[in-house]
N, C-alpha and C. Protein backbone atom coordinates (compact mmCIF):
# COMPACT_ATOMS: atom_id res chain seq x y z
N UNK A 1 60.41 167.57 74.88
CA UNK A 1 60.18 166.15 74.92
C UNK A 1 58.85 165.83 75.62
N UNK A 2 58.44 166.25 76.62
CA UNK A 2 57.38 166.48 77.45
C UNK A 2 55.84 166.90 77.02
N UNK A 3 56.01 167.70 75.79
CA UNK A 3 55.23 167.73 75.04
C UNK A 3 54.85 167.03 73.73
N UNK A 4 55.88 166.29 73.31
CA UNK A 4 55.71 165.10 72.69
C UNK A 4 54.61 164.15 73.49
N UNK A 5 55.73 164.01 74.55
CA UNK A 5 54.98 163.02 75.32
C UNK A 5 53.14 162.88 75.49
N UNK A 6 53.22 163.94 75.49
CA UNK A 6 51.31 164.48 75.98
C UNK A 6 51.13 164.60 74.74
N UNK A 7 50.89 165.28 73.68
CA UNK A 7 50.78 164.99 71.98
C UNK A 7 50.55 163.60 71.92
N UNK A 8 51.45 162.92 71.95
CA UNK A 8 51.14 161.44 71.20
C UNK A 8 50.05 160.84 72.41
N UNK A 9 50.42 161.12 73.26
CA UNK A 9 49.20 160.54 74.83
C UNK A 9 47.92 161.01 74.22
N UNK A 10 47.64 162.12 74.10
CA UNK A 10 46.13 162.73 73.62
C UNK A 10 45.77 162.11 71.99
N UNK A 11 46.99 162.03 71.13
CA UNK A 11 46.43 161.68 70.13
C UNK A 11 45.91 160.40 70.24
N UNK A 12 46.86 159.36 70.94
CA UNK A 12 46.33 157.74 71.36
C UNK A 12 44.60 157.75 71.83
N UNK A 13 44.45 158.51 73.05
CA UNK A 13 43.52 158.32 73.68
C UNK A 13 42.25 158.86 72.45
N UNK A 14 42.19 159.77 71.70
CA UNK A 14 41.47 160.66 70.53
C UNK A 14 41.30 158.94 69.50
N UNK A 15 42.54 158.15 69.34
CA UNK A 15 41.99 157.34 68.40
C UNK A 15 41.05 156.42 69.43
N UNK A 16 42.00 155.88 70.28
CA UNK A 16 41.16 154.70 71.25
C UNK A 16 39.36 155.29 71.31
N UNK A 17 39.12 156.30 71.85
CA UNK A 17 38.06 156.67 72.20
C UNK A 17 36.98 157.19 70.69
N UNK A 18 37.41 157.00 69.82
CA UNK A 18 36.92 157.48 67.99
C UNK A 18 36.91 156.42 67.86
N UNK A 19 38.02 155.47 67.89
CA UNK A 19 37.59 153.69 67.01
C UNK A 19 36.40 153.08 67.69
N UNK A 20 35.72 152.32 66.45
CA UNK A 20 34.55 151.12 67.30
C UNK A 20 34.86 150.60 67.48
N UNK A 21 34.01 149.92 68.70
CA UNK A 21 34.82 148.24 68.94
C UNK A 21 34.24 147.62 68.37
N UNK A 22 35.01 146.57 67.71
CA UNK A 22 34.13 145.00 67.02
C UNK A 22 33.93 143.84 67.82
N UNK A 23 32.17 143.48 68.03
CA UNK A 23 32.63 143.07 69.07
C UNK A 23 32.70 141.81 68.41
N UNK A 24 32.05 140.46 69.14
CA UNK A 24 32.42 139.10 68.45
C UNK A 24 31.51 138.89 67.22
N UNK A 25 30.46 139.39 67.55
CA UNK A 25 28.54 138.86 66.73
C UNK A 25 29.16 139.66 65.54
N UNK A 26 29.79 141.29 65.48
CA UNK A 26 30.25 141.93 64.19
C UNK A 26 31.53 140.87 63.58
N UNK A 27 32.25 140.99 64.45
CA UNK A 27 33.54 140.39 63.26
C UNK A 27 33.39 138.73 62.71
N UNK A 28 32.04 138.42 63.12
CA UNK A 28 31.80 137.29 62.56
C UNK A 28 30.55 137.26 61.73
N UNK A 29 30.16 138.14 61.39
CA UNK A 29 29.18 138.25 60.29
C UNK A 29 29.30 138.11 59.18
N UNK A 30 28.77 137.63 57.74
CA UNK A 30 29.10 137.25 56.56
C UNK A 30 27.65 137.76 55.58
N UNK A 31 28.44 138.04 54.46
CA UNK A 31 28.05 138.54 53.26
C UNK A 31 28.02 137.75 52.09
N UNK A 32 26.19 137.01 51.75
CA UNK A 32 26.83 136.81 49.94
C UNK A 32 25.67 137.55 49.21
N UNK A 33 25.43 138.36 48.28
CA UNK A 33 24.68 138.65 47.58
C UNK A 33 23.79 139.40 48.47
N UNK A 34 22.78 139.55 48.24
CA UNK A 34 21.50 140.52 49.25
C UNK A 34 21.46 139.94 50.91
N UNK A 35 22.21 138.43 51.09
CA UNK A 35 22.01 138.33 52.05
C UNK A 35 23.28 138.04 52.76
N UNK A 36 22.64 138.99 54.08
CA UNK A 36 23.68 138.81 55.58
C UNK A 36 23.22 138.02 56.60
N UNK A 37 24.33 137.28 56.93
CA UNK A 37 24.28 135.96 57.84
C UNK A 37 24.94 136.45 58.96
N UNK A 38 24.16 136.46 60.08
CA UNK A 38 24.27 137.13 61.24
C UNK A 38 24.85 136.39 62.90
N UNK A 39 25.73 136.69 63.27
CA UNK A 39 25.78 135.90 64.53
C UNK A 39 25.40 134.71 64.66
N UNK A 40 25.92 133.67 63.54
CA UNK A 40 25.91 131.86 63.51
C UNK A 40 26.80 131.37 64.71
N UNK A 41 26.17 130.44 65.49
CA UNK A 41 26.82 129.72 66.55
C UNK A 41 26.00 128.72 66.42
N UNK A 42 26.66 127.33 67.75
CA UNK A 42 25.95 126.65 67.60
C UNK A 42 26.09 125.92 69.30
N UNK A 43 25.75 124.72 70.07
CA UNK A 43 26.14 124.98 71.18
C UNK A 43 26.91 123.35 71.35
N UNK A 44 27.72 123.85 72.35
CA UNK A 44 28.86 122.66 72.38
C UNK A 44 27.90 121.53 72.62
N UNK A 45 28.43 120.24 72.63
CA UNK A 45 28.08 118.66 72.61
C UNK A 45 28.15 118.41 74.28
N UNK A 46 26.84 117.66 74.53
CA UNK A 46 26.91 117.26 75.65
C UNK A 46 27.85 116.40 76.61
N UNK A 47 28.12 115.55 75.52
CA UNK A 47 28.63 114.65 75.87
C UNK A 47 29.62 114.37 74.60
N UNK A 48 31.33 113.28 74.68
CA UNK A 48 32.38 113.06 73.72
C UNK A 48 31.26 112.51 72.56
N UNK A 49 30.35 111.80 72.82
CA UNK A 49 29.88 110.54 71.99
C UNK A 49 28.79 111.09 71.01
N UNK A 50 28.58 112.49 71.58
CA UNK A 50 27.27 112.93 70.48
C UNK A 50 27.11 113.09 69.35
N UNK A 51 25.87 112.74 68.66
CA UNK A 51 25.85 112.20 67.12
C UNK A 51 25.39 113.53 66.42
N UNK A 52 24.35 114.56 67.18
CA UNK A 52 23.88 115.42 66.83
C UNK A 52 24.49 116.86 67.32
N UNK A 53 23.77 117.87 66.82
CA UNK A 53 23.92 119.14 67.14
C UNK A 53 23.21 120.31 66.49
N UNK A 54 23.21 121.28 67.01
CA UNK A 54 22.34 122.62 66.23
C UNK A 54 22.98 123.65 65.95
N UNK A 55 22.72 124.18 65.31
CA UNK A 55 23.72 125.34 64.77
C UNK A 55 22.69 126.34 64.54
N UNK A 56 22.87 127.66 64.84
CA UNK A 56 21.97 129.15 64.54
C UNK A 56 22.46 130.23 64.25
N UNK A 57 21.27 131.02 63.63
CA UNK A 57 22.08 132.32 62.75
C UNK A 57 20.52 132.88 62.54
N UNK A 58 21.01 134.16 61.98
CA UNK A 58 19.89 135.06 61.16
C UNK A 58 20.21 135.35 59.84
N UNK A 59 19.62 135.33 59.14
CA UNK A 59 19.26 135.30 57.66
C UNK A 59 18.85 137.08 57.53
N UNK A 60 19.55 137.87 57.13
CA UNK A 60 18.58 138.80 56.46
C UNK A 60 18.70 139.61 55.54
N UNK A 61 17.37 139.40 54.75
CA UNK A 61 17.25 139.59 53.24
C UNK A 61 17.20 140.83 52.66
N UNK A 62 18.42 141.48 51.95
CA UNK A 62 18.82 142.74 51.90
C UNK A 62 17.83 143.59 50.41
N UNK A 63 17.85 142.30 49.66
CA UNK A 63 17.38 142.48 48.44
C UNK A 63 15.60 142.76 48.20
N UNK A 64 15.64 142.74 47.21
CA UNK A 64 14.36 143.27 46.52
C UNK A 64 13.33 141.94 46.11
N UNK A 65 13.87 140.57 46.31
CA UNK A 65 13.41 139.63 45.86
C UNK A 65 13.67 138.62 47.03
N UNK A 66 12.57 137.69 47.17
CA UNK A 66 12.79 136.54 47.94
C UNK A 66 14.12 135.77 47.64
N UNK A 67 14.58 134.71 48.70
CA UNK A 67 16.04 134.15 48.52
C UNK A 67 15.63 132.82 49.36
N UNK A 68 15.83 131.69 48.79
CA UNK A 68 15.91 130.44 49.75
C UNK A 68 16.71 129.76 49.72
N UNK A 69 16.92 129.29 51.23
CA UNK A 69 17.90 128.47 51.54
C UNK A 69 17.87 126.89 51.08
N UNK A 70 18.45 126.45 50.33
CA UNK A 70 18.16 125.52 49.75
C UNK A 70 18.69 124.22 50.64
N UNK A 71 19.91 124.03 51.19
CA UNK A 71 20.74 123.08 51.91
C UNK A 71 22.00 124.03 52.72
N UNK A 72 22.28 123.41 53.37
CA UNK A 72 23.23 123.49 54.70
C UNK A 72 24.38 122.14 54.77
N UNK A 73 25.66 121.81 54.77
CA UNK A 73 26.52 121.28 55.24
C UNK A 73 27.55 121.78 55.54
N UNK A 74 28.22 120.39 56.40
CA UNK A 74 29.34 121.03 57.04
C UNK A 74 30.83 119.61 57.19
N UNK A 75 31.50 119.74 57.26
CA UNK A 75 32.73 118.60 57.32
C UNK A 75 32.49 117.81 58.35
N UNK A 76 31.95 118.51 59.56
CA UNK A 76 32.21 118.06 61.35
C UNK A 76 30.82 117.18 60.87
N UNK A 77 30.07 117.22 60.12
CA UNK A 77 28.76 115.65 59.78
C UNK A 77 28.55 115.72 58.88
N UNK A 78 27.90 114.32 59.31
CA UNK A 78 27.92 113.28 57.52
C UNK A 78 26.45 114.22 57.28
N UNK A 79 25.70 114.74 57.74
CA UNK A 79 24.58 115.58 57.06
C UNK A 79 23.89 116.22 58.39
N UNK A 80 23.48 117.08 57.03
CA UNK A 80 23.11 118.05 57.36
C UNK A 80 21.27 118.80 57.25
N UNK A 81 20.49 119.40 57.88
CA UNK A 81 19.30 119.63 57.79
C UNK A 81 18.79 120.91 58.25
N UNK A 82 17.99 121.70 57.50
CA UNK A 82 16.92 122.52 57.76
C UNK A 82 15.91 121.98 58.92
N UNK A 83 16.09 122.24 59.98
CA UNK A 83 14.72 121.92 61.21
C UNK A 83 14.24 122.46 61.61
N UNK A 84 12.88 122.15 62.07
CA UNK A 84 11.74 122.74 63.07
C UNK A 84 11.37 122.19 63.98
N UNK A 85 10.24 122.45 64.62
CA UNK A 85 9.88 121.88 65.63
C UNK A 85 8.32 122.05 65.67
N UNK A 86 7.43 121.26 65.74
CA UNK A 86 6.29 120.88 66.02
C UNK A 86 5.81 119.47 66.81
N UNK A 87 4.15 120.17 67.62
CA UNK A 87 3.90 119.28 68.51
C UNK A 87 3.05 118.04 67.99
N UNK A 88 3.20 116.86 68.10
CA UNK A 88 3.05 115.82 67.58
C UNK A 88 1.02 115.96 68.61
N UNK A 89 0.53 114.52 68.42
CA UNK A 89 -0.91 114.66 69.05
C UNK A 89 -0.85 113.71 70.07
N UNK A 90 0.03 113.82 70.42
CA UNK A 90 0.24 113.81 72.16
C UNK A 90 0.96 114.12 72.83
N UNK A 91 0.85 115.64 72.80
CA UNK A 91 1.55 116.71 73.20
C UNK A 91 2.95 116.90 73.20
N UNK A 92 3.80 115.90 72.45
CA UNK A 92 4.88 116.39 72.89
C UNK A 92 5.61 117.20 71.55
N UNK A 93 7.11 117.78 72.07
CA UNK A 93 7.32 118.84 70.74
C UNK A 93 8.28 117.72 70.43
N UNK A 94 8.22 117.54 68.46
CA UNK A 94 9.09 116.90 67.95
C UNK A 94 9.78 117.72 66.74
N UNK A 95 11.01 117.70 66.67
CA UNK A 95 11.93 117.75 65.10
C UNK A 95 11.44 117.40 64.20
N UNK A 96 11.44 117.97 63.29
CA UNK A 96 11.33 117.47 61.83
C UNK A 96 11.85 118.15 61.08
N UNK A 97 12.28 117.30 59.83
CA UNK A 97 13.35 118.32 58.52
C UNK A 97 12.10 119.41 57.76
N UNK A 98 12.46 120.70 57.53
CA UNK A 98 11.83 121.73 57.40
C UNK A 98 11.75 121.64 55.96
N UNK A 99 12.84 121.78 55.50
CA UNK A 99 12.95 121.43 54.13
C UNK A 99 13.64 122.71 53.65
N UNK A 100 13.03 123.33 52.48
CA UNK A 100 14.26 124.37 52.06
C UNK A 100 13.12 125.81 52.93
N UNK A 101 14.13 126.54 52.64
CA UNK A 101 13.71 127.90 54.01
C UNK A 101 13.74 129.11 53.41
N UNK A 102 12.59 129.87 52.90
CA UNK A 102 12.29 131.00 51.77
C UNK A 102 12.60 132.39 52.99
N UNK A 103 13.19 133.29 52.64
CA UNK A 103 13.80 134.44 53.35
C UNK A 103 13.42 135.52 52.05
N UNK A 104 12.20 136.28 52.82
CA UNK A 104 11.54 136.78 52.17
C UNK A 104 12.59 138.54 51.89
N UNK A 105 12.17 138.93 50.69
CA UNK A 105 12.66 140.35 50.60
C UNK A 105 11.92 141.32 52.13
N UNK A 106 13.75 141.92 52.17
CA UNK A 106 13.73 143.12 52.64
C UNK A 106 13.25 142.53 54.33
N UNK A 107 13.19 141.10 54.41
CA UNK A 107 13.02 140.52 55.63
C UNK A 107 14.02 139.60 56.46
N UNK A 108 14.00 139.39 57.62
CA UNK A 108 15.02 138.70 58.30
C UNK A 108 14.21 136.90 59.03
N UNK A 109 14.32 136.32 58.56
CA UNK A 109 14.85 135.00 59.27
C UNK A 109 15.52 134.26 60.23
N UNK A 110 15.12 133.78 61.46
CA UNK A 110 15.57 133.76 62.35
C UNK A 110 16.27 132.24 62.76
N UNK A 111 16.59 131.84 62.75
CA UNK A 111 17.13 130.10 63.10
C UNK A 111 17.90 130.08 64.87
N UNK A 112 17.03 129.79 65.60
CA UNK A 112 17.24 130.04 67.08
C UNK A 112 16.77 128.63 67.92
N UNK A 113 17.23 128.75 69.13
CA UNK A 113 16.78 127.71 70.12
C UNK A 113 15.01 127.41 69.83
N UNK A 114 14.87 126.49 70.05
CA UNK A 114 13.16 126.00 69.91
C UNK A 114 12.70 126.13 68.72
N UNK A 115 13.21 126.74 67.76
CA UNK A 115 12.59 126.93 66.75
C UNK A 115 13.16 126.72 65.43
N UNK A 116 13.62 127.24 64.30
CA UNK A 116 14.16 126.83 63.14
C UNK A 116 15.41 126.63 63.17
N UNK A 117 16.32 125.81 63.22
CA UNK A 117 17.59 125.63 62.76
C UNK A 117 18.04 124.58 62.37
N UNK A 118 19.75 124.91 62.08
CA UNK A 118 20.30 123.79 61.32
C UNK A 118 20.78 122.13 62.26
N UNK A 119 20.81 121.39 61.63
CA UNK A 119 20.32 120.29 62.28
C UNK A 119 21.72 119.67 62.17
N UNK A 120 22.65 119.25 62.60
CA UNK A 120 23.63 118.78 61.93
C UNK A 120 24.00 117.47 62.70
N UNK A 121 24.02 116.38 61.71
CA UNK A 121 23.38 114.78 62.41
C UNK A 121 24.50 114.05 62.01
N UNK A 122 24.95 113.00 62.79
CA UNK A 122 26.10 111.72 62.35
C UNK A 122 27.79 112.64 62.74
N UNK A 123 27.79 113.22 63.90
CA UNK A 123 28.96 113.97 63.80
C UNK A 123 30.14 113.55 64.07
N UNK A 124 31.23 113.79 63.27
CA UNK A 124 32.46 113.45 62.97
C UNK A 124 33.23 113.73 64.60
N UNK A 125 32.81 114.55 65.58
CA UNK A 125 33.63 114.61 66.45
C UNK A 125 32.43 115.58 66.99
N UNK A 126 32.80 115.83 68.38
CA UNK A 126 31.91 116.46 69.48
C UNK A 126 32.39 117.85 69.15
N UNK A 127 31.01 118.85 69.38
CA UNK A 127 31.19 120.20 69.13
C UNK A 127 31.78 120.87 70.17
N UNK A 128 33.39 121.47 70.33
CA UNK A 128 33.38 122.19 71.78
C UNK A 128 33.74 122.99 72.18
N UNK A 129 32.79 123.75 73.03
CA UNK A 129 33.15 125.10 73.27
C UNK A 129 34.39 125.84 73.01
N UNK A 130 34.18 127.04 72.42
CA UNK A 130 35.37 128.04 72.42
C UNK A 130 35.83 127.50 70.61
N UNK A 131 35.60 126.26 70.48
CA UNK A 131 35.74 125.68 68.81
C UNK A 131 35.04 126.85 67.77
N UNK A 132 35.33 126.86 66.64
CA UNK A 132 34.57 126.89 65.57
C UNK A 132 34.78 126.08 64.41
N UNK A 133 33.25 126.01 64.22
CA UNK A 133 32.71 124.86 62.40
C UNK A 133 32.59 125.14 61.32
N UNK A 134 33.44 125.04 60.18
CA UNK A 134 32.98 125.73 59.20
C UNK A 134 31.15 124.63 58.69
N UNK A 135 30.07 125.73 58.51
CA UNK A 135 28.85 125.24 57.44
C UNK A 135 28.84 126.10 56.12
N UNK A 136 28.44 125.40 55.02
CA UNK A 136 28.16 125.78 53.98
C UNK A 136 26.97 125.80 54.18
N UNK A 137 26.15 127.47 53.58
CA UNK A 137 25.25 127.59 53.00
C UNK A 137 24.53 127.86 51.37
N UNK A 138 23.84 127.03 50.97
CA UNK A 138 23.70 127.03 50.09
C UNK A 138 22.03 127.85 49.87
N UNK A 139 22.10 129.02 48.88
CA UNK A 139 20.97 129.73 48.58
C UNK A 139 20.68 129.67 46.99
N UNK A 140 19.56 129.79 46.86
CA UNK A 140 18.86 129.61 45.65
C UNK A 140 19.67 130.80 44.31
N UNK A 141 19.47 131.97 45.04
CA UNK A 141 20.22 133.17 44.13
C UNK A 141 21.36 133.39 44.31
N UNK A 142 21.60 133.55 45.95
CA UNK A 142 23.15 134.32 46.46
C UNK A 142 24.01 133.42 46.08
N UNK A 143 23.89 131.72 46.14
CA UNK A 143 24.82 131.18 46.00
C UNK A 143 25.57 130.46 47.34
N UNK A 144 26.73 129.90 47.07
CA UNK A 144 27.04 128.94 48.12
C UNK A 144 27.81 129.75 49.13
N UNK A 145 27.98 129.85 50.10
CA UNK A 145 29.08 130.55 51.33
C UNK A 145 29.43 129.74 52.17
N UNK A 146 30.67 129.96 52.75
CA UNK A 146 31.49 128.43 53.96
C UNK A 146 31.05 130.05 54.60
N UNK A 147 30.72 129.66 56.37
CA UNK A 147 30.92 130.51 57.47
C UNK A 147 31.46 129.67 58.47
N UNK A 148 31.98 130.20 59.25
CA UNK A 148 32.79 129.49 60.21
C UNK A 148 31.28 130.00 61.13
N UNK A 149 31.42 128.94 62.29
CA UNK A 149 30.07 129.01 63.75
C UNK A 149 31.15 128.82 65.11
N UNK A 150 30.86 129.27 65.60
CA UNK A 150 31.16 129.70 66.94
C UNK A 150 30.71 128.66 67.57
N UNK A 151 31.41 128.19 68.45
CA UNK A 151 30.28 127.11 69.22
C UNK A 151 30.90 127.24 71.03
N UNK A 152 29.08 127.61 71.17
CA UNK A 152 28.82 128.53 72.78
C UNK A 152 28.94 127.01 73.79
N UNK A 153 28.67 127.70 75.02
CA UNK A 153 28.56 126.28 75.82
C UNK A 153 27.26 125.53 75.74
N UNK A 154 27.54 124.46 76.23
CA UNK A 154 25.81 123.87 76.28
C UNK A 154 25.01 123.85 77.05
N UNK A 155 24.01 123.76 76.26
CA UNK A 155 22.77 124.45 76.94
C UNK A 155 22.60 125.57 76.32
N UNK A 156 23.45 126.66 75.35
CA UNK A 156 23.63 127.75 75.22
C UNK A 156 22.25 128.28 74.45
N UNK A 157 21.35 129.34 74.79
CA UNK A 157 19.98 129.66 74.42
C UNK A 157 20.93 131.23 73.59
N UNK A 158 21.62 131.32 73.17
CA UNK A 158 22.13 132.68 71.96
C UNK A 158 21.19 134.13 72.93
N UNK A 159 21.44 135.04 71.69
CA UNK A 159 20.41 135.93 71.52
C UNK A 159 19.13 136.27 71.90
N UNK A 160 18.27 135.97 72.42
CA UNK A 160 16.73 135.69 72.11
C UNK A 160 16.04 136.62 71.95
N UNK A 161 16.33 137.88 72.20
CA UNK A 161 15.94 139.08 71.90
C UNK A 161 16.17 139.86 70.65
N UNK A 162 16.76 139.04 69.54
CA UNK A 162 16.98 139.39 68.80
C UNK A 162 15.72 139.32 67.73
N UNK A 163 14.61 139.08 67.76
CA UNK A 163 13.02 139.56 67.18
C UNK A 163 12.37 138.29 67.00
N UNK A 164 11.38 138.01 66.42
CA UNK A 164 10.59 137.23 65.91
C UNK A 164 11.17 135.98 64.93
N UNK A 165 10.86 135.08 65.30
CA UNK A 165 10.71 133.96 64.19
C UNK A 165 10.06 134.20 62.84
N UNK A 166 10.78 133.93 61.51
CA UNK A 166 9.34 134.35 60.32
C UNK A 166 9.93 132.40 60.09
N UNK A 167 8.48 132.05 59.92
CA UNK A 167 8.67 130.32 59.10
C UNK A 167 8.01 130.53 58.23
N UNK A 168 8.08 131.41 57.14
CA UNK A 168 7.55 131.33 56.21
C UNK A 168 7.89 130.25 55.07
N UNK A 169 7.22 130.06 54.37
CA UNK A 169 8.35 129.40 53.29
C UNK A 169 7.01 129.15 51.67
């Protein structure tokens, strides 16, 4: 019996220590066509009353051919936007709708704090932590995908080490 015991003990520990762990950024990753949508979150609402919010992810382009993002919505607002950010001529940095977002072959796309992301305006209810949103993305080739977003605390700056911005388009 005793050696049962230690058998199944060693075999447990042989799987525990062989399995990967998944961590959150993997088991929430999504697949349509050449492209993988990477660690989408977005960050909770400041406040009950907020109209806006941002949502982020990485784009990257598996295929042999460019892919653009054509539109973005989601249920939690009445709309939805491609954004950027540039400095107006007196110095300060302003939003603006980007428009559709070209994710070049065999390249990755970044949609992060300060810089490109989804804009999501007129919101049906405050984003909050520990929640998730489903957004639809809509791409030129791959086609449409619902992903559910994570939504971090606020203030939440994601990843940032995760590479370069491309704004190509």
């Amino acid at each position: 019996m005793k050696s049962i015991f230690i058998g199944i003990a060693l075999a447990f520990t042989a799987f525990i220590t062989s399995t990967p762990v998944i961590t959150t950024a993997q088991a929430h990753d999504f697949k349509i066509g050449d492209i993988e949508i990477k660690q989408p979150w977005a960050r909770a609402s400041a406040t009950k009353n907020a109209k806006a919010g941002g949502a982020f992810l990485s784009l990257h382009n598996m295929g042999q051919k460019d892919d653009i993002l054509l539109s973005a919505s989601s249920p939690i607002a009445k709309k939805s936007e491609i954004h950027g950010h540039k400095m107006d001529d007196n110095g300060m940095m302003k939003m603006y709708e980007y428009g559709p977002l070209t994710i070049p072959a065999k390249s990755m796309v970044e949609l992060k704090p300060g810089g490109l992301h989804i804009m999501l305006m007129k919101l049906n209810s405050p984003l909050i932590e520990g929640k998730k949103v489903p957004i639809t993305l809509n791409f030129k080739y791959a086609g449409d995908i619902t992903i559910m977003v994570n939504i971090d605390k606020v203030g939440a700056m994601g990843n940032m080490k995760m590479g370069n911005m491309n704004s190509s388009n």
